[in-house]
N, C-alpha and C. Protein backbone atom coordinates (compact mmCIF):
# COMPACT_ATOMS: atom_id res chain seq x y z
N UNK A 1 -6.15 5.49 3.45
CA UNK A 1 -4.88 5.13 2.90
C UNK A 1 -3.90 4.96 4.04
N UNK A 2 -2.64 3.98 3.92
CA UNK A 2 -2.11 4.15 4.62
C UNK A 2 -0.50 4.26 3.82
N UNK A 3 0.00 5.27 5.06
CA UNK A 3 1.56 5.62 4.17
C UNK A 3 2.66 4.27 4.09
N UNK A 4 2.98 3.81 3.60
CA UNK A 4 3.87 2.91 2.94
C UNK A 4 5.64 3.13 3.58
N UNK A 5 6.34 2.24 3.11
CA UNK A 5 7.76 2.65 3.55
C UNK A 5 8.33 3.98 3.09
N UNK A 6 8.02 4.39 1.61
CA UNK A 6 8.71 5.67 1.48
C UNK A 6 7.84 6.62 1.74
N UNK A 7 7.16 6.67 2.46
CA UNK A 7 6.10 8.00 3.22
C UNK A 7 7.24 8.46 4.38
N UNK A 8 8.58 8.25 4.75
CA UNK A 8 9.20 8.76 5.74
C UNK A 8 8.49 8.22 7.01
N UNK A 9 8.09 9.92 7.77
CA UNK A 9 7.73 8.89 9.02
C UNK A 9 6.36 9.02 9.59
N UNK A 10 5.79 9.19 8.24
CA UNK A 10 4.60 8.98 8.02
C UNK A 10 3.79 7.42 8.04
N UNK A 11 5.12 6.72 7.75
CA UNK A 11 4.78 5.31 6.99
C UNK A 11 4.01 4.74 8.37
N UNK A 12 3.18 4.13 8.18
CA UNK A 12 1.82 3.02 8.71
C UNK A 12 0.33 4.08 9.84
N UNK A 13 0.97 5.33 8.91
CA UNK A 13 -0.13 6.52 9.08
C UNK A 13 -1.28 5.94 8.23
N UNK A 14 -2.57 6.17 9.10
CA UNK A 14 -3.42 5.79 8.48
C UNK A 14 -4.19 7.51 7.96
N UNK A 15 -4.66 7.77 7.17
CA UNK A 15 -5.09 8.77 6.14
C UNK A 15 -6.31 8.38 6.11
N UNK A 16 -7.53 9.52 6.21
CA UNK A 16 -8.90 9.20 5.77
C UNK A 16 -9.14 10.54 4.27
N UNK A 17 -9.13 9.70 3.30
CA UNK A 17 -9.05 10.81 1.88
C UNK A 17 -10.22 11.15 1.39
N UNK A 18 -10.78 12.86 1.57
CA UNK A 18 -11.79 12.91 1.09
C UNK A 18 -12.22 13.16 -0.68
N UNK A 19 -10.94 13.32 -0.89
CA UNK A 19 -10.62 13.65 -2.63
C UNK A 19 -10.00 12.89 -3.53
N UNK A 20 -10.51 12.67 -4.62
CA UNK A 20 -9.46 11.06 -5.36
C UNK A 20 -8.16 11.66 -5.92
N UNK A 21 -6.95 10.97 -5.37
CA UNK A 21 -5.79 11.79 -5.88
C UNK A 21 -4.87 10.25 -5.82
N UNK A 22 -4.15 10.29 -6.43
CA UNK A 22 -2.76 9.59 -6.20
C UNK A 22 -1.48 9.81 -5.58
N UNK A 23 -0.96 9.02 -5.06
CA UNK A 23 0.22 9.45 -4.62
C UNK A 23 1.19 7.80 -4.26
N UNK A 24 1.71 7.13 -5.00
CA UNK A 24 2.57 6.08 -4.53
C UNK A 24 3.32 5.89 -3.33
N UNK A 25 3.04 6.76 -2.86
CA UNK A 25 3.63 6.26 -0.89
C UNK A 25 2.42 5.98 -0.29
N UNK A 26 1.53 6.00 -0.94
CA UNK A 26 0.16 5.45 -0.10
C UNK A 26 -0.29 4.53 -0.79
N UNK A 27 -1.08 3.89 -0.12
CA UNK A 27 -1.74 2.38 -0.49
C UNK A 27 -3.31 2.49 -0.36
N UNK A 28 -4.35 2.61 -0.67
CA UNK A 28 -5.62 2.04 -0.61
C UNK A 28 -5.92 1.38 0.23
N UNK A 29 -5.99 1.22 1.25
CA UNK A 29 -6.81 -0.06 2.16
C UNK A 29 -8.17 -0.57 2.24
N UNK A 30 -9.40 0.63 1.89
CA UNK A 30 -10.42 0.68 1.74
C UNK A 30 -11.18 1.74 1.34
N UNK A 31 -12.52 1.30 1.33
CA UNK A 31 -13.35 2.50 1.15
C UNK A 31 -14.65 2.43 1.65
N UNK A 32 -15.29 3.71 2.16
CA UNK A 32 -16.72 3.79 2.75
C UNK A 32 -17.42 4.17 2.28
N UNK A 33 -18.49 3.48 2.16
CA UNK A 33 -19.63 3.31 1.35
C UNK A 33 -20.38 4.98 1.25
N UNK A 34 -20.91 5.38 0.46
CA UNK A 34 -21.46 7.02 0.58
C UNK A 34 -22.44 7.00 1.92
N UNK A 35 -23.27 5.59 1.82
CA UNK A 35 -24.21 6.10 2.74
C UNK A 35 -23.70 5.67 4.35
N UNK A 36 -22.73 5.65 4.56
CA UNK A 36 -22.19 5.42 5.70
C UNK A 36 -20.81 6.74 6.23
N UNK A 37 -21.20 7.87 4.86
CA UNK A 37 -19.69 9.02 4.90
C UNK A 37 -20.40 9.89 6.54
N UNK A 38 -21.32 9.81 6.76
CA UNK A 38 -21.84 10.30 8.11
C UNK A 38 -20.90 10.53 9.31
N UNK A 39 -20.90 8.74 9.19
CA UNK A 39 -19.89 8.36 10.63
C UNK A 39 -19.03 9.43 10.74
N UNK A 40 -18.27 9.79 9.44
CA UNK A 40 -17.05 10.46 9.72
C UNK A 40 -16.92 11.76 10.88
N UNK A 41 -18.23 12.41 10.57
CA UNK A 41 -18.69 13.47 11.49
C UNK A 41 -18.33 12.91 13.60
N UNK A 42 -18.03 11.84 13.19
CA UNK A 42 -17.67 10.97 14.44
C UNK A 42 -15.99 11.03 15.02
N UNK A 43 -15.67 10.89 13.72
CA UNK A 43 -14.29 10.88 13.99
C UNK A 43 -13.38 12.01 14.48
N UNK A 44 -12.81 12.35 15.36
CA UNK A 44 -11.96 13.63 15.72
C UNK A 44 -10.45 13.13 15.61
N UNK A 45 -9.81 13.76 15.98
CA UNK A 45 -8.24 13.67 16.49
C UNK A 45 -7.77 12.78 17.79
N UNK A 46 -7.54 12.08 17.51
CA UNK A 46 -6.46 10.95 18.83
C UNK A 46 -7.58 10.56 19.67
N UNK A 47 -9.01 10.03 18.68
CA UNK A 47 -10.38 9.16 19.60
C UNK A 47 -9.87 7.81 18.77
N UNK A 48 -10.37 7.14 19.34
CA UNK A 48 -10.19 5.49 19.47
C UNK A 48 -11.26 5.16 17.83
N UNK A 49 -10.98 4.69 17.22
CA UNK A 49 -12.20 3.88 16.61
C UNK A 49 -11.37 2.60 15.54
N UNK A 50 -12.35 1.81 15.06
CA UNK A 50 -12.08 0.42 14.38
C UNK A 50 -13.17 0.46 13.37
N UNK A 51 -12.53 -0.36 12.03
CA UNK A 51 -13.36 -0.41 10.70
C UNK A 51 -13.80 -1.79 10.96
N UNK A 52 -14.88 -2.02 10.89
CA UNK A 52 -15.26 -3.38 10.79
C UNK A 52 -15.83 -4.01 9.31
N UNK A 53 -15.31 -4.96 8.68
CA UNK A 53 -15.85 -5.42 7.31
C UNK A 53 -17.03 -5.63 7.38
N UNK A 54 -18.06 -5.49 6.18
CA UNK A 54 -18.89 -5.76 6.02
C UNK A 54 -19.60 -6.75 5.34
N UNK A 55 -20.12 -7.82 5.63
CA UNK A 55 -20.25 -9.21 4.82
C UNK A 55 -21.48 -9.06 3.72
């Protein structure tokens, strides 16, 4: 998700959500496939990475 204008100064925070919840300062951008939730084990704090679409 990413935070929106009224997220404060949060807004164009990107969010990785592991729980389905709502919240209207956030937006949906995407979603990862179950058999790809692995990667995440990849991801840390302030490392570099990019989503690439999948055709």
């Amino acid at each position: 998700m990413i935070g929106n204008d009224n997220f404060g100064k949060y807004k164009n925070e990107l969010q990785i959500v592991l729980e389905p919840h709502s919240d209207p300062r956030k937006n949906l951008v995407g979603k990862i496939p179950p058999e790809e939730l692995m990667l995440l084990d990849f991801v840390k704090p302030w490392i570099k990475f990019k989503f690439v679409p999948k055709n």
